[in-house]
C-alpha atoms as a PDB file:
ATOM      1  CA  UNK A   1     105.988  26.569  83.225  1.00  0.00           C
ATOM      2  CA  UNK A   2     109.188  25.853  81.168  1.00  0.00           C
ATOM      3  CA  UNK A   3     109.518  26.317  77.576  1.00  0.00           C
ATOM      4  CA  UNK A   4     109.189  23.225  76.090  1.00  0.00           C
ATOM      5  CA  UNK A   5     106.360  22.415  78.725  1.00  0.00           C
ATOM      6  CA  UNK A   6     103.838  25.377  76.737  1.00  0.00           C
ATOM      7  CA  UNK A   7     101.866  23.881  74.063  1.00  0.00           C
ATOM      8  CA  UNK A   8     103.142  24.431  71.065  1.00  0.00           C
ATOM      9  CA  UNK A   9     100.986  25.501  68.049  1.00  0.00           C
ATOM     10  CA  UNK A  10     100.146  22.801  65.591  1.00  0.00           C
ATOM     11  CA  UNK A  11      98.167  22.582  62.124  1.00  0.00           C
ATOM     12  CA  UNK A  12      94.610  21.255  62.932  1.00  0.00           C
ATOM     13  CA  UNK A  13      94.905  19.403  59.878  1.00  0.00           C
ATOM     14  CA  UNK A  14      97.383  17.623  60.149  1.00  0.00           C
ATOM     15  CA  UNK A  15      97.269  14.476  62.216  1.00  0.00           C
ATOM     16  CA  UNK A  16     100.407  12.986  64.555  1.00  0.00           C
ATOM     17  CA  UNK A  17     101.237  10.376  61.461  1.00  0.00           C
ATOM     18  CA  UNK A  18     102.083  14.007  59.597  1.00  0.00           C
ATOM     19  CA  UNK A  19      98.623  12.856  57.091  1.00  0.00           C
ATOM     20  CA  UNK A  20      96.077  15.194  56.023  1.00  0.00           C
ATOM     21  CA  UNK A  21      92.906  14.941  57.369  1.00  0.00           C
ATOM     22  CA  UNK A  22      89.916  17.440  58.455  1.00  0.00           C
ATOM     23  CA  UNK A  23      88.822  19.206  61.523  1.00  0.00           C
ATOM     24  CA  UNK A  24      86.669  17.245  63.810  1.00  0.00           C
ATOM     25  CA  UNK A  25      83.965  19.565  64.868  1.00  0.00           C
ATOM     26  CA  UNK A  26      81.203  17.396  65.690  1.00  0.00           C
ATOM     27  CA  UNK A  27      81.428  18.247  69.634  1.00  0.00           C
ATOM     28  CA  UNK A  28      81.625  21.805  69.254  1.00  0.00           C
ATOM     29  CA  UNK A  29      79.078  24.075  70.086  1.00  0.00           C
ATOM     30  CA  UNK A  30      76.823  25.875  67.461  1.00  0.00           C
ATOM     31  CA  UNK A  31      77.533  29.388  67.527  1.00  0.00           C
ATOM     32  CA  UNK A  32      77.515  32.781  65.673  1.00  0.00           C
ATOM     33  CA  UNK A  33      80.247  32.817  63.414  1.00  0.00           C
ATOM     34  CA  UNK A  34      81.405  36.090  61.680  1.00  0.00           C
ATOM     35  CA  UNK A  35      84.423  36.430  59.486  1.00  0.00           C
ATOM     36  CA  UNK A  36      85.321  40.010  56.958  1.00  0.00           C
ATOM     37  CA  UNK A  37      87.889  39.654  54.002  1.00  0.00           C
ATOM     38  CA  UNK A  38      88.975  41.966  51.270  1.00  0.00           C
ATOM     39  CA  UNK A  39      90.754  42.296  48.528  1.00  0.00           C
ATOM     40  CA  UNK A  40      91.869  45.131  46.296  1.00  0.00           C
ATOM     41  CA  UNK A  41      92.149  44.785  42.271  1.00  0.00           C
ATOM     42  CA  UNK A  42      94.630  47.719  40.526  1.00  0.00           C
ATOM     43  CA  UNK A  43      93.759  48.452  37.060  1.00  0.00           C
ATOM     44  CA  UNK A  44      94.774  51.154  34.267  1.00  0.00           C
ATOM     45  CA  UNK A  45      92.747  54.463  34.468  1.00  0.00           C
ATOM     46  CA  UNK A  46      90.682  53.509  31.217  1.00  0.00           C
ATOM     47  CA  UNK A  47      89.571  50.054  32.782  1.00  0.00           C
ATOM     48  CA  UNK A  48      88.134  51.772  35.969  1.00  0.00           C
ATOM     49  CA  UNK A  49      86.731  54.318  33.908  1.00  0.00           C
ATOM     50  CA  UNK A  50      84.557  51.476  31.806  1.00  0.00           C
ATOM     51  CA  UNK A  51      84.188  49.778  35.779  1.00  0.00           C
ATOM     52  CA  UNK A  52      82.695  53.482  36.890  1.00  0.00           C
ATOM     53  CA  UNK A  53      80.502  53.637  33.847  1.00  0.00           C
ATOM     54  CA  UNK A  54      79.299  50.099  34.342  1.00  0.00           C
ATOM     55  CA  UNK A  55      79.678  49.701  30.569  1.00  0.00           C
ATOM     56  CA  UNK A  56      82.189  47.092  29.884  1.00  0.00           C
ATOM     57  CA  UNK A  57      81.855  45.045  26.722  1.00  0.00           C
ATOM     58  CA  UNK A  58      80.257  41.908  29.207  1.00  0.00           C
ATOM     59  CA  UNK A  59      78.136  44.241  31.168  1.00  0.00           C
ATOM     60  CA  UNK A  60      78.218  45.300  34.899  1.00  0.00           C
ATOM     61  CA  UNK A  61      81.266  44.114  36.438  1.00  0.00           C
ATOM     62  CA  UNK A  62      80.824  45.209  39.565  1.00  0.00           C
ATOM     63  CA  UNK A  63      77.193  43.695  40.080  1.00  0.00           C
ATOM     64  CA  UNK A  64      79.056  40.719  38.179  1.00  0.00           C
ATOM     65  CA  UNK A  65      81.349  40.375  40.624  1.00  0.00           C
ATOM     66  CA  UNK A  66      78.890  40.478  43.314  1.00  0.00           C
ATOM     67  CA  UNK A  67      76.874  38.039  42.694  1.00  0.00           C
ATOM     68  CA  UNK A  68      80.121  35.663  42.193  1.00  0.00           C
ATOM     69  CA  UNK A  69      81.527  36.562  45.781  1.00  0.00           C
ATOM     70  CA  UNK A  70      78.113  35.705  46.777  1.00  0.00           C
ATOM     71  CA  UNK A  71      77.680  32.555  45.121  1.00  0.00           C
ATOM     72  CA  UNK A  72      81.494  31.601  45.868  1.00  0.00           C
ATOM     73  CA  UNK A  73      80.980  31.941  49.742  1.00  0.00           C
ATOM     74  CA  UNK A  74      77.890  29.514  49.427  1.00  0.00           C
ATOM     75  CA  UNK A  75      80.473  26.699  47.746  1.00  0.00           C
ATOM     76  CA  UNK A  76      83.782  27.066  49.280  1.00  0.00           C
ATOM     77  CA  UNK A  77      83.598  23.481  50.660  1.00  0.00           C
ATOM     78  CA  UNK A  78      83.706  22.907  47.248  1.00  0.00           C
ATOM     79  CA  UNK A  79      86.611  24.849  46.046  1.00  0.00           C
ATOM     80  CA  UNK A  80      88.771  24.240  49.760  1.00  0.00           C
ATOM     81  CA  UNK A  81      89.457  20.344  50.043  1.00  0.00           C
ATOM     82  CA  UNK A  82      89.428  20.261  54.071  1.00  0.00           C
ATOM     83  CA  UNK A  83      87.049  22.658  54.589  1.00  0.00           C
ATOM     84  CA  UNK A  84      83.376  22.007  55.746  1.00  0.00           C
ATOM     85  CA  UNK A  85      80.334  22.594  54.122  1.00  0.00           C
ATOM     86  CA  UNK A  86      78.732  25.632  55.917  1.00  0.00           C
ATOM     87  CA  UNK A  87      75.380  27.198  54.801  1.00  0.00           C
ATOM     88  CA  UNK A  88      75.924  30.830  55.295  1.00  0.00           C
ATOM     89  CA  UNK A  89      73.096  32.729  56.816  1.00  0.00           C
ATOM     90  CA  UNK A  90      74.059  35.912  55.383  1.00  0.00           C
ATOM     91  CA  UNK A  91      76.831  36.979  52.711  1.00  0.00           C
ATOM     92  CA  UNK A  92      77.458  40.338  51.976  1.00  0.00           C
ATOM     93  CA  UNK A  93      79.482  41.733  49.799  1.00  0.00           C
ATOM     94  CA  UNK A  94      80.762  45.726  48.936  1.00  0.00           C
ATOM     95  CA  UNK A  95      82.577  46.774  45.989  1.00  0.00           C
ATOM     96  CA  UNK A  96      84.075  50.187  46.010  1.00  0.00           C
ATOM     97  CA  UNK A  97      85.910  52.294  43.542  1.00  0.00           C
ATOM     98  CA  UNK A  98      88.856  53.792  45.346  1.00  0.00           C
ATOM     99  CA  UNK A  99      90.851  56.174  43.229  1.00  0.00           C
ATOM    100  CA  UNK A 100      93.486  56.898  41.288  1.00  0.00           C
ATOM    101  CA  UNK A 101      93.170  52.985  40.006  1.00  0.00           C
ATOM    102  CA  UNK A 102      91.865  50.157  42.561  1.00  0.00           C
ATOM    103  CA  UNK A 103      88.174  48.583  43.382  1.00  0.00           C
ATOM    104  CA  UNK A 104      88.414  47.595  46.627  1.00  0.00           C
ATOM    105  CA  UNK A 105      86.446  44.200  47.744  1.00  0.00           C
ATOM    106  CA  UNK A 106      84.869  43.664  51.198  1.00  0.00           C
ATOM    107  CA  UNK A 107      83.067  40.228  51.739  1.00  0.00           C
ATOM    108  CA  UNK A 108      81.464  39.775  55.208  1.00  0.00           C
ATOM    109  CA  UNK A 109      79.765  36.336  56.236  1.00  0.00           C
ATOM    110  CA  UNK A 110      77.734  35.309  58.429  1.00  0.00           C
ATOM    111  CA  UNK A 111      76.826  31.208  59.984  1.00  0.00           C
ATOM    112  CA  UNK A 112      75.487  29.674  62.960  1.00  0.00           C
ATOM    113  CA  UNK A 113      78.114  26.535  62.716  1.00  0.00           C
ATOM    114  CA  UNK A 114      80.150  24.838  64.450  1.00  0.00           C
ATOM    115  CA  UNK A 115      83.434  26.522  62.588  1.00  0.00           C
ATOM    116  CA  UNK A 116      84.622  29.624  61.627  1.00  0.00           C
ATOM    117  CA  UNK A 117      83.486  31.562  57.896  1.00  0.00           C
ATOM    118  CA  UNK A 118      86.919  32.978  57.434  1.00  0.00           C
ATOM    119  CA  UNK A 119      87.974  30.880  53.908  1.00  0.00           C
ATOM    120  CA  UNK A 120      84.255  31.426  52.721  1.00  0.00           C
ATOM    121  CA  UNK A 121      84.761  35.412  53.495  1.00  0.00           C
ATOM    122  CA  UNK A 122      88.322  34.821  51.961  1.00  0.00           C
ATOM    123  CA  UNK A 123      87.014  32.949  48.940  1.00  0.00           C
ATOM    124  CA  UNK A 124      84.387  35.407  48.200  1.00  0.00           C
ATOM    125  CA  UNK A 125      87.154  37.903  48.261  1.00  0.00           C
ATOM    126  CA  UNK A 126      89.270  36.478  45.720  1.00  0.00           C
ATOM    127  CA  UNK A 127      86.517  35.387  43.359  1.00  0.00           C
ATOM    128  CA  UNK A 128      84.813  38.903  42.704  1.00  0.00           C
ATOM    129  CA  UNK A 129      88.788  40.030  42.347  1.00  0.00           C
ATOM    130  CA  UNK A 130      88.759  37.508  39.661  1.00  0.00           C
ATOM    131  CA  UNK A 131      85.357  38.453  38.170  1.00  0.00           C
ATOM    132  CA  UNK A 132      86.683  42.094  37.711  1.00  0.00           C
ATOM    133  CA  UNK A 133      89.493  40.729  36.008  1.00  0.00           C
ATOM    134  CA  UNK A 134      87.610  38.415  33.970  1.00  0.00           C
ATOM    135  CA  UNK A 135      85.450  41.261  32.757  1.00  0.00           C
ATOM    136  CA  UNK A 136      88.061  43.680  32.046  1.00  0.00           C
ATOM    137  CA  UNK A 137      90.716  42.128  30.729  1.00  0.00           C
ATOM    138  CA  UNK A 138      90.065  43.019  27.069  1.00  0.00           C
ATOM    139  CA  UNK A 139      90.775  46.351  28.406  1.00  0.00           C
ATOM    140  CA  UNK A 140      93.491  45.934  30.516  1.00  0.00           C
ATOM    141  CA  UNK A 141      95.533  42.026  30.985  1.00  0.00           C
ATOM    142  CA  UNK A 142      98.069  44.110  33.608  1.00  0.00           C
ATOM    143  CA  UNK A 143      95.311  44.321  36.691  1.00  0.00           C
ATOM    144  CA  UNK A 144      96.583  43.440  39.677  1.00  0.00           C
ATOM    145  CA  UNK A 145      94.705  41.232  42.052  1.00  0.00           C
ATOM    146  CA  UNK A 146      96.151  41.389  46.195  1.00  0.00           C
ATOM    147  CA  UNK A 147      96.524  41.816  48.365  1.00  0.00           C
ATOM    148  CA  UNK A 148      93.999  39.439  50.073  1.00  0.00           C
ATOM    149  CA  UNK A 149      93.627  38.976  53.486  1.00  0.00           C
ATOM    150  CA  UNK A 150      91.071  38.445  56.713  1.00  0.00           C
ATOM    151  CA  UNK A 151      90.466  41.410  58.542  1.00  0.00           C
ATOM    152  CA  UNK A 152      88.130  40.442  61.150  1.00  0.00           C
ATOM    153  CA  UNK A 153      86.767  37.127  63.108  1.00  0.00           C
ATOM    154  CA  UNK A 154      84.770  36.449  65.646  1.00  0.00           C
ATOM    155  CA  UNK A 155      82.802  33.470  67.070  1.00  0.00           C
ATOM    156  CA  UNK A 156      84.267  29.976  68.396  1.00  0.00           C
ATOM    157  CA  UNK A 157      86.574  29.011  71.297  1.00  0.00           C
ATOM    158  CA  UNK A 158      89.448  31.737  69.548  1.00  0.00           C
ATOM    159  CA  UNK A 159      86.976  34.326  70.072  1.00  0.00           C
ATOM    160  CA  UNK A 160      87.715  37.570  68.103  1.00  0.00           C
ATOM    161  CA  UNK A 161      90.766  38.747  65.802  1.00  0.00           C
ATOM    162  CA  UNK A 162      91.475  41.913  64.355  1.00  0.00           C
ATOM    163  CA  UNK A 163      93.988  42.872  61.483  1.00  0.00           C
ATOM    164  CA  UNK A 164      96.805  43.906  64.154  1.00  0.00           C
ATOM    165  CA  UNK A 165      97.722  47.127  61.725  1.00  0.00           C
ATOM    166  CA  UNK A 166      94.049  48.299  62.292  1.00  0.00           C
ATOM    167  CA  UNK A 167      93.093  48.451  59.161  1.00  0.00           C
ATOM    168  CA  UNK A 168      90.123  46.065  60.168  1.00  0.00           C
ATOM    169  CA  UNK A 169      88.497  49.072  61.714  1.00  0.00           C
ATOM    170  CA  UNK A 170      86.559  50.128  58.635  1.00  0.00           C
ATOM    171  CA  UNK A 171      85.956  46.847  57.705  1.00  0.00           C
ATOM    172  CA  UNK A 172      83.461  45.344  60.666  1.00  0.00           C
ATOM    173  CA  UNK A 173      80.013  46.803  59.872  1.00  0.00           C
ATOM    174  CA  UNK A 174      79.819  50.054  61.310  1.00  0.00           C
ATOM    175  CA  UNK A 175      82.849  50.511  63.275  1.00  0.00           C
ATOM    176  CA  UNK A 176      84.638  53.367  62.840  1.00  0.00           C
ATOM    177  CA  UNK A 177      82.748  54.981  59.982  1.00  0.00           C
ATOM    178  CA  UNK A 178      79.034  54.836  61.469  1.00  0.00           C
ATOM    179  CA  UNK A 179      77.838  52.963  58.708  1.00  0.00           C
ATOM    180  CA  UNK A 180      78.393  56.159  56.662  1.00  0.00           C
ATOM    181  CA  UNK A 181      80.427  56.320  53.226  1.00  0.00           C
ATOM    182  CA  UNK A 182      83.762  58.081  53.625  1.00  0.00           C
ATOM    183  CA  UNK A 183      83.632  59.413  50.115  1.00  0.00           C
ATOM    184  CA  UNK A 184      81.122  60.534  47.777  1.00  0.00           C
ATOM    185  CA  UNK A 185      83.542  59.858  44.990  1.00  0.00           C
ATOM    186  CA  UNK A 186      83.066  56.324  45.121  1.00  0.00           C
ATOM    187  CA  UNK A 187      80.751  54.265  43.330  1.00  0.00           C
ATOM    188  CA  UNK A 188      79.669  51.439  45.733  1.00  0.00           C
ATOM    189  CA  UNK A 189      77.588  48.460  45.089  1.00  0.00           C
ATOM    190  CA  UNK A 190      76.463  46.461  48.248  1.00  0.00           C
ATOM    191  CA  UNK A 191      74.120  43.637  49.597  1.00  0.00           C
END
């Protein structure tokens, strides 16, 4: 097969006219779908201190933040112009302090669709990152919210992806780590 005979990727939304348009996904199959995001939010020393204590001036960020991954994953279609409206069957998310400065975010979800739960996992991602901020920025206006970025998919005609630096490792449930912590030091809250 010559060069310009091998299909060349395209973006699905896109149509030939070069217009915008969304996915078609009516014929496909209704399968598991699985998709794990994280993000990572840097702060000053005193703002993770108040985030460890869970005694910021607006309460519990990290339970906060949560809760806002949570409900962001249920509405992405809602945030995401193209994307579909998926009912997740299961959204968890895990919020770790990871020292000297960062919380790192881990949002797994979970459909039986017809398309992949990657920008709900991604979504959930960015909006506890920007719940921490929200609740600490009296403290601190400097945090830094990224990198954010899929780790793991599976489900679908793609099949399954993994981070290629293998950082994904720790983030599918219980590979690598044996569903253990790594570190006592951590304060984690989970679903």
């Amino acid at each position: 097969m010559t060069r310009s005979a091998r299909r060349q990727p395209a973006l699905t939304h896109i149509d030939a006219a070069g217009r915008v348009k969304m996915v078609d996904v009516a014929d496909k199959p209704v399968t598991l779908r699985v998709a794990v995001a994280s993000a990572r939010v840097t702060m000053s020393r005193t703002a993770l201190e108040l985030l460890r204590s869970g005694v910021s001036r607006k309460g519990d960020a990290l339970a906060a933040a949560r809760i806002a991954g949570i409900l962001a994953a249920k509405r992405t279609s809602e945030l995401i112009p193209l994307c579909h409206g998926l009912s997740p069957e299961h959204v968890a998310m895990d919020l770790t302090i990871t020292p000297p400065r960062s919380v790192t975010i881990r949002a797994e979800v979970r459909v039986l669709g017809r398309t992949g739960v990657e920008m709900e996992a991604l979504t959930a991602a960015s909006v506890a990152a920007l719940t921490i901020y929200d609740m600490c920025k009296a403290v601190d206006r400097g945090i830094v919210i990224g990198p954010i970025r899929l780790e793991h998919k599976r489900g679908g005609r793609s099949g399954e992806w993994n981070r290629a630096d293998g950082s994904s490792r720790s983030a599918v449930v219980g590979a690598g780590t044996g569903g253990k912590k790594r570190s006592t030091n951590r304060r984690r809250v989970g679903a």
